[in-house]
Protein backbone atom coordinates (compact mmCIF):
# COMPACT_ATOMS: atom_id res chain seq x y z
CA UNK A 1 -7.08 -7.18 11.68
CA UNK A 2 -8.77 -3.64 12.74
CA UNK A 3 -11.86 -5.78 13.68
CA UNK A 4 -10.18 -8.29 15.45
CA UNK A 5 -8.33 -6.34 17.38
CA UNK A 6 -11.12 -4.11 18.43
CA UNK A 7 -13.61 -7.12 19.28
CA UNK A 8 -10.58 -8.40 21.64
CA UNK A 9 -11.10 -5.19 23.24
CA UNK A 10 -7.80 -3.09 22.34
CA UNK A 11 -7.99 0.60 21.48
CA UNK A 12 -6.91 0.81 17.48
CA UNK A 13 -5.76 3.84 15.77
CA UNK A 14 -5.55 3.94 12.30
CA UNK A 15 -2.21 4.75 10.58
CA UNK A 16 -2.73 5.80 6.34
CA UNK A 17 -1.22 8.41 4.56
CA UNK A 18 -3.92 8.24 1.42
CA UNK A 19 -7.00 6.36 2.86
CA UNK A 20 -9.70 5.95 0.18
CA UNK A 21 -13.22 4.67 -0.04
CA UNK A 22 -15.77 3.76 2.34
CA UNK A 23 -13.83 0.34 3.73
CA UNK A 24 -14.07 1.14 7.50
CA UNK A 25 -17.55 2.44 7.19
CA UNK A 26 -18.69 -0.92 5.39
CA UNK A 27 -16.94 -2.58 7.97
CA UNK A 28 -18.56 -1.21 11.16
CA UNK A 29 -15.03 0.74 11.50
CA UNK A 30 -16.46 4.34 10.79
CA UNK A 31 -15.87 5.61 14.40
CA UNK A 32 -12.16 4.36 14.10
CA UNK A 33 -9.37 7.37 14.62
CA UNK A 34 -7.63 7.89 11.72
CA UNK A 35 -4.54 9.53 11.13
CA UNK A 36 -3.07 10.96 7.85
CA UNK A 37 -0.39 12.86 8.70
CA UNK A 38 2.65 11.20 10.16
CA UNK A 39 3.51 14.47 12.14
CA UNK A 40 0.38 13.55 14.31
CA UNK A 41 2.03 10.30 15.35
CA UNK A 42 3.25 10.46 19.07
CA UNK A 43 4.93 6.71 19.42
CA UNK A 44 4.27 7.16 23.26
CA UNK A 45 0.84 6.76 23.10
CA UNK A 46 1.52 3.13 21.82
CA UNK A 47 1.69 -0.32 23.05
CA UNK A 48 2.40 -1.49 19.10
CA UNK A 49 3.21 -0.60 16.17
CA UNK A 50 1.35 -3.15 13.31
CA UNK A 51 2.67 -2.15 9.72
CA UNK A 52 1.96 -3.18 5.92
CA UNK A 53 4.57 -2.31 3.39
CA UNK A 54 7.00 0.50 5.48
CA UNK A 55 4.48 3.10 6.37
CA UNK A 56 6.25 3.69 9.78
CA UNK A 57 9.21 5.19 7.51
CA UNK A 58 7.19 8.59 7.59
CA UNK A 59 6.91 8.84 11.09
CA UNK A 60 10.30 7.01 12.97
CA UNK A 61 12.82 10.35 12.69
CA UNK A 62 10.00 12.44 13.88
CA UNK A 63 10.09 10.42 17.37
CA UNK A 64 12.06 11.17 20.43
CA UNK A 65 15.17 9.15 19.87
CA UNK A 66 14.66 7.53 23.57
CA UNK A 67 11.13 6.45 23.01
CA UNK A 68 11.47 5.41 19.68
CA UNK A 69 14.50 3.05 21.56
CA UNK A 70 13.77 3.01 24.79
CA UNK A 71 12.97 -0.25 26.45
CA UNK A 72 9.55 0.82 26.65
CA UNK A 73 9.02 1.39 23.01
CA UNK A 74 6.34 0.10 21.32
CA UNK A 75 6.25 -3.61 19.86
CA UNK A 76 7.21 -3.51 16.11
CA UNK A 77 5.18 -5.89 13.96
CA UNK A 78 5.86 -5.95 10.15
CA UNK A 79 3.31 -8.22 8.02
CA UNK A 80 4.88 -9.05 4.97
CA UNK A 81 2.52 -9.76 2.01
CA UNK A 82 4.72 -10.88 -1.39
CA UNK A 83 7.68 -12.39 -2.29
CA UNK A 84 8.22 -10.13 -5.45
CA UNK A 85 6.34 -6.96 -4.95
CA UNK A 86 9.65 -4.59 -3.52
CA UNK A 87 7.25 -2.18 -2.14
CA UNK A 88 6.50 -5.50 0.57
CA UNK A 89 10.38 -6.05 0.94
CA UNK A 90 12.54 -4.79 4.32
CA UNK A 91 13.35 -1.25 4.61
CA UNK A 92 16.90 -0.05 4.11
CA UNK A 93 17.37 0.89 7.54
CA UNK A 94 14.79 1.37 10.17
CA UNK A 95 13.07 -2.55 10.20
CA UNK A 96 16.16 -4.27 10.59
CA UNK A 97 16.34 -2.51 13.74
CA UNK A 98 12.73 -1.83 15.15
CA UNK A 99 10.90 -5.04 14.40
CA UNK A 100 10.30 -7.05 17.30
CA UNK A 101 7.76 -10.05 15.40
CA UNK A 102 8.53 -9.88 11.02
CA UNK A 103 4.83 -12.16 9.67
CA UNK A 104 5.21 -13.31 6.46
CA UNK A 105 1.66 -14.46 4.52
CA UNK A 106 3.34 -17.38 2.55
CA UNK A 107 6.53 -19.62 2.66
CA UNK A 108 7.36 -18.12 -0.74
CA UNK A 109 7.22 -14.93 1.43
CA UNK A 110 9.12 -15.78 4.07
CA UNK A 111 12.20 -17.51 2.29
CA UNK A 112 12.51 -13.86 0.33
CA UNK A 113 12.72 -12.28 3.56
CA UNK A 114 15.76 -14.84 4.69
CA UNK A 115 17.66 -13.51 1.82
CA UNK A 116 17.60 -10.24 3.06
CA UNK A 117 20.15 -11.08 6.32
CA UNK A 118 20.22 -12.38 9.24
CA UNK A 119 17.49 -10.52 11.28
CA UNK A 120 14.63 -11.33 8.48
CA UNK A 121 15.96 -15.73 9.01
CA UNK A 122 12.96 -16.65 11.24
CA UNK A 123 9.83 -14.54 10.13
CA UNK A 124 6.62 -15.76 11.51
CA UNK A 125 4.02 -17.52 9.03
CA UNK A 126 0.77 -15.54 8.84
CA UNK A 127 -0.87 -16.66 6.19
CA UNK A 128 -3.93 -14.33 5.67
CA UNK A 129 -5.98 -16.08 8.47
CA UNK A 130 -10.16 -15.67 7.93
CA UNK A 131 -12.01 -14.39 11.18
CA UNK A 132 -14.14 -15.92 12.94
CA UNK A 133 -17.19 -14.25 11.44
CA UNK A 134 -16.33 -16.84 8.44
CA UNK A 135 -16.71 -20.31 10.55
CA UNK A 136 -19.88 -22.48 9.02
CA UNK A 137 -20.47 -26.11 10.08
CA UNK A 138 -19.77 -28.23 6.65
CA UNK A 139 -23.17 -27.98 4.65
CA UNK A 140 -24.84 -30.87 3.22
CA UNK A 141 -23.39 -29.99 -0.45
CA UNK A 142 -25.48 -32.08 -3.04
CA UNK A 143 -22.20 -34.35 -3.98
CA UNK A 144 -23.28 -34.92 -7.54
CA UNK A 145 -23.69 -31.13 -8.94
CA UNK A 146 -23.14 -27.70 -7.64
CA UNK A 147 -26.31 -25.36 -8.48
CA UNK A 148 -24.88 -21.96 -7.34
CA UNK A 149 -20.98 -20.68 -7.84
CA UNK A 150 -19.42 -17.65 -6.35
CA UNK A 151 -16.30 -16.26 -8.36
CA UNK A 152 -14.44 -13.39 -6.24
CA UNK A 153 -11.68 -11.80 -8.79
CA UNK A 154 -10.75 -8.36 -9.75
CA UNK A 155 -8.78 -9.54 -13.11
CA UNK A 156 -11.09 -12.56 -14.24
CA UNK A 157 -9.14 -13.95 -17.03
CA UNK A 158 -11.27 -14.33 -20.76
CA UNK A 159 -11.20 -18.02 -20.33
CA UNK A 160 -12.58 -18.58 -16.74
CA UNK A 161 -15.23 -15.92 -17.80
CA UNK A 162 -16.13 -18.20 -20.67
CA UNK A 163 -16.28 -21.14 -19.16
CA UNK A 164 -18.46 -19.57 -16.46
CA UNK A 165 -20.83 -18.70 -19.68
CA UNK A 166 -20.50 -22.74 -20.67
CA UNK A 167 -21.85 -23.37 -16.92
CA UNK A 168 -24.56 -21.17 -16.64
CA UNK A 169 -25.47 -22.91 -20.39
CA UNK A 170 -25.71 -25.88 -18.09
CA UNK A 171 -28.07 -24.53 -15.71
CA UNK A 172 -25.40 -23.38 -12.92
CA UNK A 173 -25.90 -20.27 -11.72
CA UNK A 174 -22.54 -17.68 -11.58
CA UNK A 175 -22.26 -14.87 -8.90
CA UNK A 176 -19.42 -12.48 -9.84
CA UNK A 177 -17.72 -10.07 -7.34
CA UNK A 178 -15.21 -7.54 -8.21
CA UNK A 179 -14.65 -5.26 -10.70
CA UNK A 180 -15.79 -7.11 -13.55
CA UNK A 181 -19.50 -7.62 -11.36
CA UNK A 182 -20.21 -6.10 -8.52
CA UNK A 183 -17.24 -4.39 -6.72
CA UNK A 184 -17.74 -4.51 -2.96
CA UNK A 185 -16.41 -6.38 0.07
CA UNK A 186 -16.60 -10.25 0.73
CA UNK A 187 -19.11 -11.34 3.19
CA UNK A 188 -19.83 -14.77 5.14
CA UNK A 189 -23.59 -14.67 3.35
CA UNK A 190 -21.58 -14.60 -0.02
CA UNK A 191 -19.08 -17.61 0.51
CA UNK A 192 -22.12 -19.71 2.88
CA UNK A 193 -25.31 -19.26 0.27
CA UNK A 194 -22.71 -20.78 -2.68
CA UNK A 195 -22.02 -24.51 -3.37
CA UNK A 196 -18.38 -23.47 -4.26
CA UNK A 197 -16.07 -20.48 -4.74
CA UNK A 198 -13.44 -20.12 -7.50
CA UNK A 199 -11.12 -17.20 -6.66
CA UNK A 200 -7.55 -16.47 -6.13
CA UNK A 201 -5.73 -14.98 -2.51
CA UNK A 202 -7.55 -14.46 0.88
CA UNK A 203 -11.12 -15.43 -0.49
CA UNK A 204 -10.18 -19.19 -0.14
CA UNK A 205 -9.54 -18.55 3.57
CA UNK A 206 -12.83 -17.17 3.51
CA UNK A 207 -14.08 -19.99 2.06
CA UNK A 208 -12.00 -22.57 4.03
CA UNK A 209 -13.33 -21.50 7.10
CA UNK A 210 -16.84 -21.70 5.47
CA UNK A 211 -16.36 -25.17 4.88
CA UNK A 212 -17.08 -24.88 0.75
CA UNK A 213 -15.11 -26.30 -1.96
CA UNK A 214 -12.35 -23.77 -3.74
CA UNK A 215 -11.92 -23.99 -7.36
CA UNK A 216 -8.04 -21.99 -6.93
CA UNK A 217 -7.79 -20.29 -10.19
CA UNK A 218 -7.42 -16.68 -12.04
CA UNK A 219 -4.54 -14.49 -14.20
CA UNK A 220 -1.89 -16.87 -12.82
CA UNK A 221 -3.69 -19.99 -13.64
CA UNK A 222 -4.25 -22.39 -10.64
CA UNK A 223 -4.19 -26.15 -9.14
CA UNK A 224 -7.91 -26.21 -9.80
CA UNK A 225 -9.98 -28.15 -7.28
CA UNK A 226 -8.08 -27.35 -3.56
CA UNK A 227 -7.54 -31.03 -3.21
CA UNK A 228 -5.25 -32.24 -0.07
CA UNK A 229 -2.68 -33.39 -2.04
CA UNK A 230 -2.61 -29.99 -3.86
CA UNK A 231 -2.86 -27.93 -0.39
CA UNK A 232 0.80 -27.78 0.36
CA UNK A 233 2.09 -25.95 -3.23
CA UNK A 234 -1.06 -24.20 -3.82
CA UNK A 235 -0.32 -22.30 0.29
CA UNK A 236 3.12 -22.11 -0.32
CA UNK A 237 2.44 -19.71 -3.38
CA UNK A 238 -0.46 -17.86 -0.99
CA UNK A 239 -3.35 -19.06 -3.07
CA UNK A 240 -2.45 -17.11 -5.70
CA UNK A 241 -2.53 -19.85 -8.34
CA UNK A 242 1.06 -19.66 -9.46
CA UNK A 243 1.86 -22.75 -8.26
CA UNK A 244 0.59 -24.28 -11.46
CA UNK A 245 1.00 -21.26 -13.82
CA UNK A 246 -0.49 -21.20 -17.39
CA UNK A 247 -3.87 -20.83 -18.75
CA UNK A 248 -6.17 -23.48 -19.55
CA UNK A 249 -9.35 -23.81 -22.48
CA UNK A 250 -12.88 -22.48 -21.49
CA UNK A 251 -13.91 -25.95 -22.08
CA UNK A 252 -11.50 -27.60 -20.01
CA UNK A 253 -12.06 -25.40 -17.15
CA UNK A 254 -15.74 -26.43 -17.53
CA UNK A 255 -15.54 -29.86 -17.20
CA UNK A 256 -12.83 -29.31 -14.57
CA UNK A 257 -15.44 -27.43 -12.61
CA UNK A 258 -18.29 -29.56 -13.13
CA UNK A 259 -16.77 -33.04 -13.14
CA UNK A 260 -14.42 -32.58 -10.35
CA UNK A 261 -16.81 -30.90 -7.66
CA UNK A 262 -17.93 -33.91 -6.15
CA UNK A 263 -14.41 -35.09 -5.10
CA UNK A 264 -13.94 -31.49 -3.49
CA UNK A 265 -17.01 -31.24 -1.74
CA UNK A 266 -15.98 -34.62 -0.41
CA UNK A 267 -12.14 -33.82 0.37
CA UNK A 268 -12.33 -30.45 2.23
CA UNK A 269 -9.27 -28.56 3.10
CA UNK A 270 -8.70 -28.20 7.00
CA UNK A 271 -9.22 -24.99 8.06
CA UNK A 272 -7.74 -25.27 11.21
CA UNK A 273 -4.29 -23.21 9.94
CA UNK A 274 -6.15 -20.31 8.73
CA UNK A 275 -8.01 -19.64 11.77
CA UNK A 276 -7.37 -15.62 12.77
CA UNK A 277 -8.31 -15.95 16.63
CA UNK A 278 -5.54 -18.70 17.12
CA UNK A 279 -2.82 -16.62 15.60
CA UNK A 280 -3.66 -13.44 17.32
CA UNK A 281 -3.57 -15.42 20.57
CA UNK A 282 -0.09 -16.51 19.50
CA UNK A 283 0.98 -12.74 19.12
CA UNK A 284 -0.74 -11.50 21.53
CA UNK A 285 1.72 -13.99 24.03
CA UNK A 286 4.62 -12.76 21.92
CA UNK A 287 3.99 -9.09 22.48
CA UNK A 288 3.05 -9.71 26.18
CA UNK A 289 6.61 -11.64 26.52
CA UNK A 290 8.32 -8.34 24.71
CA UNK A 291 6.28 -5.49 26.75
CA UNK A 292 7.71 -7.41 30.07
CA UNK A 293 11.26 -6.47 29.34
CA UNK A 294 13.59 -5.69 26.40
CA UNK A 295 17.25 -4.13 25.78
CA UNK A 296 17.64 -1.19 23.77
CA UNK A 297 18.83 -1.87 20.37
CA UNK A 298 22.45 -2.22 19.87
CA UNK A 299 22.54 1.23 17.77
CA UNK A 300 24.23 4.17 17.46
CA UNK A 301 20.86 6.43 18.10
CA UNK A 302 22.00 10.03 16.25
CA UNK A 303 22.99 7.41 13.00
CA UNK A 304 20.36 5.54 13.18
CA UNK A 305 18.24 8.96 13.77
CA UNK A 306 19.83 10.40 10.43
CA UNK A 307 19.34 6.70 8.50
CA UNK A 308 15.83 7.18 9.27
CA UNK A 309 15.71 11.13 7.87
CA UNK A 310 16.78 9.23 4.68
CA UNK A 311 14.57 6.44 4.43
CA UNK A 312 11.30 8.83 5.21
CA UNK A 313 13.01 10.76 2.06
CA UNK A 314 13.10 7.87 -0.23
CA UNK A 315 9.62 6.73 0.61
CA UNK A 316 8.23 10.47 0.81
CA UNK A 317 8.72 9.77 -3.11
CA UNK A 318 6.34 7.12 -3.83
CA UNK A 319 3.40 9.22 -1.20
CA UNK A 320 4.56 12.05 -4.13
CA UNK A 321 4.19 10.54 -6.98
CA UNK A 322 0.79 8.62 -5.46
CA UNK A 323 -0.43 11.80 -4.61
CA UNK A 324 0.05 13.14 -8.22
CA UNK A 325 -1.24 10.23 -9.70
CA UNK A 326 -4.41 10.97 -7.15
CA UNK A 327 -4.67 14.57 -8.37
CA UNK A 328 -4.98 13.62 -12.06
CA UNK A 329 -7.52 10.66 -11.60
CA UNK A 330 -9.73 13.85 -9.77
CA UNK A 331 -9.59 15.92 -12.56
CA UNK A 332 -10.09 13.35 -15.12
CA UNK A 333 -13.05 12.62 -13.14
CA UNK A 334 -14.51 15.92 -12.60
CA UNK A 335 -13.74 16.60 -16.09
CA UNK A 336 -15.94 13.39 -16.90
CA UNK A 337 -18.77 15.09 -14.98
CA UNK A 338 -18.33 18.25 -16.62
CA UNK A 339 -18.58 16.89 -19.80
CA UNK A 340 -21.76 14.91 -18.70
CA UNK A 341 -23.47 17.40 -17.51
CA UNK A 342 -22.80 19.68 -20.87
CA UNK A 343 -24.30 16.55 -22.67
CA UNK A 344 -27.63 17.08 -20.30
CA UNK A 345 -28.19 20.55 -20.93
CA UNK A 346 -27.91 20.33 -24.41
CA UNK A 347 -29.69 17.43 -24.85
CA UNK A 348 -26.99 15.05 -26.48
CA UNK A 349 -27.81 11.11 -25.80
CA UNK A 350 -24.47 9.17 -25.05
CA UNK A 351 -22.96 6.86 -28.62
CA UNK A 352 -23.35 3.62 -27.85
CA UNK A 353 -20.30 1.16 -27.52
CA UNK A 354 -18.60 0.70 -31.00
CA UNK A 355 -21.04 3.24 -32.29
């Protein structure tokens, strides 16, 4: 979304309390302003407001209560991402009121959100659409066998990890990303240089819009081949394989893999839903539309002021106990170095595994 938004030429700032790793740098984002501390946060400076989860919690009392109301207040926009994770459900208080456009990434997604009342009825489907950057021409895929696989998982269940061992017996070669392989970021070259993909989530996107055969499968289980008829349930569970829950033999994932590529290669999903350009043109209209003209909310402000003291209390808890959880992963780790570099200096070689 960062990328898109800055390629369409809009100037992005960066809202996260705890960022971590080098994700913007690996994705051309390094020059990006980023802000950690919600007191930074002047709402004025805004056009919209695009949230995950209910960062904006942190930051809504500490606004001037007629710009954070105002009719020209920023546009709202709250993506939700899971129908069971209640970190992903509405606020308490504040979204109810603020959000102008409520996404949902799945129709599992978006019928938990109805059950929350009234103003969560009609959320928008976004279902994790792939950029652009992703769009290959269908490849000439040899329709009898598929020479190279790509499996994208960071909790590859025993048996799909076995199976892949069966394959590679077969002369099929098995590139692994994540954290069981090599932990790094998804790229076009990855999904377009493989005959198929087996992965879970936004990675068959990715691979949709690459035009390559997904084998939909991982902790959950999965529909296997991403056949037509199996397109509808598979989406409406966001890919996540859950749809057809329950594991399945290394063996018979084998020959699933093996003996049912040619009938994916042949059957393609359409990609055309999962295109990012054509729903940011759709919100773009919709926040156009809203920055013309809106009423303020029908609110009292100082309540609604004081409900949002509380809810940047109750969520202040989970930043705390992050936080601590942060602090004692660093001194695990520097403890870990500590420790190795003792070993060095007195010249102590590492036990092996099971040693």
């Amino acid at each position: 979304m960062l990328q898109a938004l800055k390629e369409r030429g809009h100037q992005v700032t960066f809202y996260c309390r705890f960022p971590g790793g080098q994700l913007l740098e690996a994705s051309g984002l390094g020059k990006l302003p980023v802000i950690t501390d919600p007191a930074w946060i002047r709402l004025e400076d805004y056009d919209v407001v695009y949230s995950h989860h209910q960062t904006p919690t942190a930051f809504l009392a500490r606004q001037d209560p007629d710009v954070l109301l105002g009719e020209n207040r920023p546009v709202f926009i709250y993506n939700h991402l899971s129908p069971f994770e209640p970190f992903e459900f509405p606020s308490p208080f504040s979204e109810a009121v603020m959000a102008d456009i409520i996404l949902a990434n799945s129709p599992e997604t978006r019928t938990k959100l109805a059950g929350f009342g009234p103003e969560f009825a009609d959320a928008t489907l976004f279902p994790n659409p792939a950029p652009r950057g992703f769009a290959a021409p269908q490849p000439e895929l040899d329709p009898t066998w598929m020479t190279r696989v790509l499996s994208v998982s960071n909790h590859l269940p025993d048996e799909l990890a076995h199976a892949f061992r069966i394959l590679e017996g077969q002369g099929v070669q098995v590139t692994r990303l994540g954290v069981d392989g090599e932990a790094r970021r998804v790229t076009p070259a990855d999904i377009q240089t493989h005959d198929a993909v087996v992965t879970i989530g936004k990675t068959v996107q990715y691979a949709m819009r690459s035009h390559r055969p997904v084998f939909c499968y991982d902790q959950f289980g999965g529909p296997g081949w991403l056949l037509p008829e199996r397109m509808r349930a598979a989406a409406a569970a966001n890919f996540s394989g859950r749809c057809t829950p329950g594991p399945r033999s290394p063996e018979a994932l084998a020959r699933e893999l093996a003996r049912g590529f040619p009938e994916a290669a042949r059957q393609l999903p359409d990609p055309t839903p999962y295109r990012l350009e054509d729903h940011l043109d759709r919100l773009e209209a919709r926040i156009a539309k809203l920055r013309a003209g809106r009423s303020r909310p029908r609110v009292d402000p100082d309540l609604f002021m004081v409900q949002c003291q509380r809810e940047e209390q109750f969520y202040g808890l989970l930043d705390r106990q992050y936080a601590h959880g942060r602090g004692l992963e660093e001194k695990v780790r520097a403890q870990g170095d500590r420790l190795r570099g003792y070993e060095e200096t007195l010249g102590i070689r590492p036990m092996a595994a099971g040693a």
